[in-house]
Protein backbone atom coordinates (compact mmCIF):
# COMPACT_ATOMS: atom_id res chain seq x y z
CA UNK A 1 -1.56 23.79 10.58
CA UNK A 2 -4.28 24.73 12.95
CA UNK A 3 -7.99 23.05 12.70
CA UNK A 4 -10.61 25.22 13.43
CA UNK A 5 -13.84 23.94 13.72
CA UNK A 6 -17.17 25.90 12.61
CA UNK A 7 -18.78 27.11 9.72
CA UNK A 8 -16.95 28.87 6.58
CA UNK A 9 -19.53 31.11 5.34
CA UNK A 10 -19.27 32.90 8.72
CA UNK A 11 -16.05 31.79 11.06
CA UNK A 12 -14.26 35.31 11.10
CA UNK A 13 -11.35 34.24 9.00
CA UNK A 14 -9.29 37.32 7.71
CA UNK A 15 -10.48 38.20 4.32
CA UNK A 16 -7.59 36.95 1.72
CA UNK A 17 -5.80 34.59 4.62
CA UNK A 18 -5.55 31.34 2.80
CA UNK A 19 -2.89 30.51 -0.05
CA UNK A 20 -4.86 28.12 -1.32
CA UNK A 21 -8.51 27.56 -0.49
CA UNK A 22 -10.21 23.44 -1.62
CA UNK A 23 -13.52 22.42 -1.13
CA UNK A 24 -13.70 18.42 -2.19
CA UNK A 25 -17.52 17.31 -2.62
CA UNK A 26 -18.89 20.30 -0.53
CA UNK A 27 -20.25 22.74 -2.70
CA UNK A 28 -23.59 20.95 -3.56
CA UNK A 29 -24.14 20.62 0.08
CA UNK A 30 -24.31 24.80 0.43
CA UNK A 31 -28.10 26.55 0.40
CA UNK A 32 -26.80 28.93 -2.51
CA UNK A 33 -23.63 27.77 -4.43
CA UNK A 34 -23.20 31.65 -5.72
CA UNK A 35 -22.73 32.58 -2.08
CA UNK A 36 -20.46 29.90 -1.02
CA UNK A 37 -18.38 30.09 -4.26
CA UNK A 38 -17.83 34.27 -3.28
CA UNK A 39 -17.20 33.47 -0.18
CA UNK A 40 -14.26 31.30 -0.93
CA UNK A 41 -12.85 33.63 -3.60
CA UNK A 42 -13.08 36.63 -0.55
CA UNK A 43 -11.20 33.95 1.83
CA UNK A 44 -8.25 33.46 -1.25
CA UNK A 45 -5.07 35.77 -0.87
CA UNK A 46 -4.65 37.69 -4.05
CA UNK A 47 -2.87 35.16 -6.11
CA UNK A 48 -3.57 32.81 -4.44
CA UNK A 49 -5.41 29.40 -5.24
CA UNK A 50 -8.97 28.53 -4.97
CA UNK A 51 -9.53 24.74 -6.51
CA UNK A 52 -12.94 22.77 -6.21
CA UNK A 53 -13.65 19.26 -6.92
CA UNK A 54 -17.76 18.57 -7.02
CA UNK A 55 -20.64 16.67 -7.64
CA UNK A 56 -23.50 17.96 -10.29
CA UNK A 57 -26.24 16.47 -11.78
CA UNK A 58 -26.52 15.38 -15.31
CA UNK A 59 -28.92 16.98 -17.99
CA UNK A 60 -27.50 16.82 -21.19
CA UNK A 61 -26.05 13.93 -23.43
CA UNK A 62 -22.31 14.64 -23.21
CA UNK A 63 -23.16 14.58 -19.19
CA UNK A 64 -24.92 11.27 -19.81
CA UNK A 65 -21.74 9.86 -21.42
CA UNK A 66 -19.67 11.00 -18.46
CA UNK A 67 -22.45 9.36 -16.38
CA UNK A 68 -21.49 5.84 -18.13
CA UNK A 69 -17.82 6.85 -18.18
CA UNK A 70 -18.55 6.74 -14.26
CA UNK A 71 -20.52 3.87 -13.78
CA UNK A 72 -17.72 1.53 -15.75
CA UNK A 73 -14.73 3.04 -13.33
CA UNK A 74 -16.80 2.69 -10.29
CA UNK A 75 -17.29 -0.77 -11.04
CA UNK A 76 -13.89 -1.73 -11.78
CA UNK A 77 -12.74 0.08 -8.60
CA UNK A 78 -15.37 -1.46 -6.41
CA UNK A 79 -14.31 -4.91 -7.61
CA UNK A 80 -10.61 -4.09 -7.72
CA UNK A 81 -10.61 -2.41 -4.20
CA UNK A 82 -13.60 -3.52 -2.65
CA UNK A 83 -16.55 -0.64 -2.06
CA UNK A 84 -16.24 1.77 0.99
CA UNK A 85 -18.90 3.54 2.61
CA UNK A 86 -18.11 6.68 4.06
CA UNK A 87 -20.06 7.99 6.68
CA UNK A 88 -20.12 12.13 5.12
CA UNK A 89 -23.59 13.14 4.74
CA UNK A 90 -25.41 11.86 1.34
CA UNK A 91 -27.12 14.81 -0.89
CA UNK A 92 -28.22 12.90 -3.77
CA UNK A 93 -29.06 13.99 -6.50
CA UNK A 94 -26.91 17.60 -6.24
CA UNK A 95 -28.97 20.39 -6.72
CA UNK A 96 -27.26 22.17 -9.56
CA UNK A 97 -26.83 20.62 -13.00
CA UNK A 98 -22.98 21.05 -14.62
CA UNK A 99 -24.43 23.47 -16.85
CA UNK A 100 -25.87 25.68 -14.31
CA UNK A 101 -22.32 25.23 -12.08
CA UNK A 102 -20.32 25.57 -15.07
CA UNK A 103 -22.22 29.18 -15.84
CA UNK A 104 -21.87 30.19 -12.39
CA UNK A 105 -17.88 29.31 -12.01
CA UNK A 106 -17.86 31.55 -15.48
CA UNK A 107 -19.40 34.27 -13.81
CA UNK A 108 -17.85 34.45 -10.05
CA UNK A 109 -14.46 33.19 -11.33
CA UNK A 110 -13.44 35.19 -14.43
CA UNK A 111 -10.71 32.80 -16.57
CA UNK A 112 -11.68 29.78 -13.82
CA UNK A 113 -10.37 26.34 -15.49
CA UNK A 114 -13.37 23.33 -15.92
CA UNK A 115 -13.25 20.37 -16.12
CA UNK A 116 -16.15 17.61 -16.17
CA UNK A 117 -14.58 14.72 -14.49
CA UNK A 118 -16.29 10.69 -14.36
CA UNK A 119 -17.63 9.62 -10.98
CA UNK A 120 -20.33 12.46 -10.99
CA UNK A 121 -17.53 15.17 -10.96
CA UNK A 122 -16.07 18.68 -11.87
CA UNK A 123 -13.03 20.44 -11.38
CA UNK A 124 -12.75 23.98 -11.12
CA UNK A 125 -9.38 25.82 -10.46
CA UNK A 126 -8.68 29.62 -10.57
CA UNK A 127 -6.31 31.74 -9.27
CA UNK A 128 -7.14 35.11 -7.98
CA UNK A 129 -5.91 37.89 -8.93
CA UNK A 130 -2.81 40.36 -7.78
CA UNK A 131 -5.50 43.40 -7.70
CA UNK A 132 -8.56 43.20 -5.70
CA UNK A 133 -11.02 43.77 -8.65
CA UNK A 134 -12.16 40.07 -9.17
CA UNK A 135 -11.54 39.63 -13.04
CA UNK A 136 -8.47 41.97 -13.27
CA UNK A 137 -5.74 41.17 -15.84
CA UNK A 138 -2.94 38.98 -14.69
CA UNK A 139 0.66 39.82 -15.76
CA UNK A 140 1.86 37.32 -17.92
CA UNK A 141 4.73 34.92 -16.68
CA UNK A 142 7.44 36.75 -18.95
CA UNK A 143 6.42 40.30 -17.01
CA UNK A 144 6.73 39.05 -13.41
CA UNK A 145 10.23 37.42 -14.25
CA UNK A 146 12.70 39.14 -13.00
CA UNK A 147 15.75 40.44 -15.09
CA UNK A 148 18.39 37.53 -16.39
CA UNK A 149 16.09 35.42 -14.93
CA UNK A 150 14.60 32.27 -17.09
CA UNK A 151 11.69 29.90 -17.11
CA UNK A 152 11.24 27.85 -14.64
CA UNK A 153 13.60 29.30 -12.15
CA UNK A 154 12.86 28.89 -8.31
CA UNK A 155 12.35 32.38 -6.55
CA UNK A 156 12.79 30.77 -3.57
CA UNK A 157 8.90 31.36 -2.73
């Protein structure tokens, strides 16, 4: 593993040159989500992995639920294992709402997985596809099997 520092919407990474591409409460932090969110999907290898764990604001009941959902597991971790302060940059409240993330995973990430997670959080995971159209089919896992072989076999990848 090699660290690079500098910034990922312009470092000159090759375009596809990461298996698997994570961004872990960074999003919100980016001038214009929509940008940052296609920049990751050009930075994924075609098949590869792109999985993002964020922070949204909340606008609607079901949100406000989560919200509480939150605030209860936050408390019993804080008193469980004590409260740590981290010293990453603070951006409160996000700027986008999960609605308005969820809509934009839906249309930059054709077939992306959600999920609205407590603590203020989302999960979004989506794997690029073998072509280089953004939203092509995917084979299913019985076509890219190869003959006599069965589910759940290691290729050896």
């Amino acid at each position: 593993m090699r660290w690079v520092h500098g910034d990922a919407r312009t470092y000159p990474f090759a375009p596809g040159g990461f298996e698997v591409v994570t961004s872990v409460a960074v999003l919100h932090h980016f001038p214009d989500a929509e940008a940052a969110l296609a920049r990751m999907v050009e930075l994924t290898a075609p098949q590869g992995l792109l999985a993002v764990i964020g922070l949204a604001r909340s606008t609607t009941p079901t949100d406000y639920a989560w919200e509480l959902a939150g605030i209860a597991q936050h408390q019993y971790f804080s008193r469980r294992r004590g409260f740590w302060e981290h010293s990453a940059p603070t951006l409160w409240p996000p700027p986008h709402s999960y609605r308005e993330l969820h809509a934009l995973a839906r249309r930059v990430l054709p077939g992306v997985r959600w999920r609205h997670l407590p603590l203020w959080r989302y999960a979004l995971l989506w794997r690029k596809p073998a072509s280089n159209a953004v939203g092509a089919a995917r084979p299913s896992e019985r076509e890219t099997r190869r003959p006599g072989e069965s589910r759940g076999t290691n290729r050896g990848h």
